[in-house]
Protein backbone atom coordinates (compact mmCIF):
# COMPACT_ATOMS: atom_id res chain seq x y z
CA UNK A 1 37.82 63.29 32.39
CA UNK A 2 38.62 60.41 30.37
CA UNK A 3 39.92 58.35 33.86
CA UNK A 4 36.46 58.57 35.15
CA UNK A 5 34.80 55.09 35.74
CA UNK A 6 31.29 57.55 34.37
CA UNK A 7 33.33 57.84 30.95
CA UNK A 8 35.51 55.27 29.60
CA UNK A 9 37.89 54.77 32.85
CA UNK A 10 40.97 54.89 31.20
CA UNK A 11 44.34 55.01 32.56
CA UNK A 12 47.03 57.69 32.62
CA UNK A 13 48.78 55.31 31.05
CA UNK A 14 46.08 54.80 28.31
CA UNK A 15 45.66 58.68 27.80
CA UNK A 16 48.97 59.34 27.20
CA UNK A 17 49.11 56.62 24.53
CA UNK A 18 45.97 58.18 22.91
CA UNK A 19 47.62 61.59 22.80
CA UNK A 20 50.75 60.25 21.86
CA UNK A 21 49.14 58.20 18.89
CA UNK A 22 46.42 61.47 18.00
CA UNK A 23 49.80 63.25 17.39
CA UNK A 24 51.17 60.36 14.93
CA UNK A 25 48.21 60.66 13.55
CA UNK A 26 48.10 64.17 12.75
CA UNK A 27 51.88 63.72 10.91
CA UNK A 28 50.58 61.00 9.41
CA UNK A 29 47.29 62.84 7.73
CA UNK A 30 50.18 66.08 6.88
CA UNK A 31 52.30 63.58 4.69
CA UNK A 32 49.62 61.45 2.65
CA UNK A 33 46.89 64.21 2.15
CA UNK A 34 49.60 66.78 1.62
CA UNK A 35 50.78 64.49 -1.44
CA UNK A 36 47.55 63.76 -2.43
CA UNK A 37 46.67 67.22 -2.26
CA UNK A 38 49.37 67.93 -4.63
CA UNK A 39 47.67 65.61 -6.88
CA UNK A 40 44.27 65.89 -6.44
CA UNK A 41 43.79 69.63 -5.79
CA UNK A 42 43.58 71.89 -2.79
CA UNK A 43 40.01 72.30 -2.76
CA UNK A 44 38.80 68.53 -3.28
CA UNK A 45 41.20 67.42 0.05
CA UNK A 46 40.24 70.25 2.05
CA UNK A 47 36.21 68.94 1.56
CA UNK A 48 37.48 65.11 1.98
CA UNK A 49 39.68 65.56 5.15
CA UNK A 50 37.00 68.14 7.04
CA UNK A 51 34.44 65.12 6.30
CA UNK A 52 37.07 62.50 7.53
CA UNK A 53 37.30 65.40 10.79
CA UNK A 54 33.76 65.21 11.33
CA UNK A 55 33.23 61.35 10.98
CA UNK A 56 36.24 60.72 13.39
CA UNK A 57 34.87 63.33 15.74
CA UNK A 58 31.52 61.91 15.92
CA UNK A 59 32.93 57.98 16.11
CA UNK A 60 35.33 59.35 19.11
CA UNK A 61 32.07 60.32 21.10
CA UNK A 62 30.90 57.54 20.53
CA UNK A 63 33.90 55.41 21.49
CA UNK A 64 33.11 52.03 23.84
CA UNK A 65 36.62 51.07 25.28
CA UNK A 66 40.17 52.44 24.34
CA UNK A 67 40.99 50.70 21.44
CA UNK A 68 37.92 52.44 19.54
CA UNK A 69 39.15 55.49 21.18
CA UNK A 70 42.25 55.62 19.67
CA UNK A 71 41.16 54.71 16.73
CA UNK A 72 39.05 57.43 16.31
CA UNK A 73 41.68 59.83 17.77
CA UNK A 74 43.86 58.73 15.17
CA UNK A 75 41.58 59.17 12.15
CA UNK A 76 40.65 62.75 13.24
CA UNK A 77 44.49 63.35 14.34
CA UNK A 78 44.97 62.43 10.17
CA UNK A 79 42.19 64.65 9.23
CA UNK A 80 43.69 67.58 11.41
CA UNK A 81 47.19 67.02 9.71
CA UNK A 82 45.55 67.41 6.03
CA UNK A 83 43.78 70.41 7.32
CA UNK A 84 46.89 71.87 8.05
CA UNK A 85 48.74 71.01 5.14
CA UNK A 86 45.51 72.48 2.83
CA UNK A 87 45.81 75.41 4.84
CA UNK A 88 49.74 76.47 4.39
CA UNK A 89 49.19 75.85 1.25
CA UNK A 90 46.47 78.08 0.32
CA UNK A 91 47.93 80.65 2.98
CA UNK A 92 51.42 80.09 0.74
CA UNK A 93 49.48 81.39 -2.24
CA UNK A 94 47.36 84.14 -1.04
CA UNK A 95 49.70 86.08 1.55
CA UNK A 96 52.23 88.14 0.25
CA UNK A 97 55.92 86.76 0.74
CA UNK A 98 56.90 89.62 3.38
CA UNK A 99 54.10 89.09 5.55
CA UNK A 100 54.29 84.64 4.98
CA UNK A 101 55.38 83.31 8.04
CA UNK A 102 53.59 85.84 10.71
CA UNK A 103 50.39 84.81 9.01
CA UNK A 104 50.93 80.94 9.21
CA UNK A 105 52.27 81.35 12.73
CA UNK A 106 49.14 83.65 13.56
CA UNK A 107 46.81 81.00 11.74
CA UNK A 108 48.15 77.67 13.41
CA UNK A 109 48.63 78.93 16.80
CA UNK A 110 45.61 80.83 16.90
CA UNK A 111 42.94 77.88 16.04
CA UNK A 112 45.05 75.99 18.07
CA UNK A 113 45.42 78.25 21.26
CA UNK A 114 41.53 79.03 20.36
CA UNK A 115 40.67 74.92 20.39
CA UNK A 116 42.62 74.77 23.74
CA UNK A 117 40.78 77.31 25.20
CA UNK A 118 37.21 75.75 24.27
CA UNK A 119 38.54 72.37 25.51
CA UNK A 120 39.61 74.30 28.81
CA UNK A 121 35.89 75.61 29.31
CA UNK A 122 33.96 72.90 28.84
CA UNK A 123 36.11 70.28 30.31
CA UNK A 124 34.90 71.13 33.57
CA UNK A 125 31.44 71.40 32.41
CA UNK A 126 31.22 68.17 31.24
CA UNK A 127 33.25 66.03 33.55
CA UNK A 128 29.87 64.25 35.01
CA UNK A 129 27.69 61.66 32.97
CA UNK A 130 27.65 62.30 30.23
CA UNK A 131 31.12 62.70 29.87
CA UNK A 132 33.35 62.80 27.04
CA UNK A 133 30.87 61.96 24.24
CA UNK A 134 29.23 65.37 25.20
CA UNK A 135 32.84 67.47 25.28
CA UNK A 136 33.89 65.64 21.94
CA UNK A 137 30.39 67.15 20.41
CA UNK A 138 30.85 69.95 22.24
CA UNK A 139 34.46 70.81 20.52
CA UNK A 140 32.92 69.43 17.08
CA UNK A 141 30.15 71.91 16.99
CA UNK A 142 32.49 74.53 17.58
CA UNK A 143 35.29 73.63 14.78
CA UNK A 144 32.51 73.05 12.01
């Protein structure tokens, strides 16, 4: 979708990079918010990074050319991380210690196999003008 000259006519080249870079991103967000969620509190990061998610989701629909893609991919890949890291660790102190690691496994690869899905459905759907800025909303409206 994204190689479409309707869209932003990237390469393969380009959308590899922008995967590649969403990914670093996500890491990233999992090692500073994690810290500062050890400092700051569960509850205040988990509010900051889903408002960081939004914002980056928004700004990546709204992306001109590839460099603001990526940087938008990038700052939501970081929010994603801190998601994740807020939600281990509230899953770490809620679920009993028997039944720890089938929940987290259930939690992460559901959203995530739940996220691929949706992107699966309306990929298609949205593929003419307007393109990605109305799949990235799409996803977003979803997720929030």
């Amino acid at each position: 979708m994204l190689e479409s000259p309707t869209t932003l006519g990237l390469t393969a080249y380009q959308v590899g990079l922008a995967g590649t870079l969403y990914l670093a991103g996500a890491i990233g967000g999992a090692l500073l918010f994690g810290y500062l969620t050890d400092r700051l509190g569960r509850k205040r990061l988990f509010t900051v990074t889903l408002g960081i998610y939004l914002a980056g989701a928004v700004l990546t629909a709204c992306a001109w050319d590839f460099w603001s893609f990526v940087l938008f991919r990038v700052v939501t890949g970081m929010a994603i991380g801190g998601e994740y890291s807020a939600i281990n660790s509230a899953i770490d102190e809620f679920i009993p210690a028997l039944m720890l690691a089938a929940a987290t496994i259930e939690l992460v690869l559901g959203v995530a196999s739940e996220r691929k899905a949706l992107e699966d459905v309306a990929a298609p759907l949205t593929t003419e003008h307007p393109g990605h800025r109305a799949f990235h909303l799409s996803v977003l409206s979803r997720e929030v």
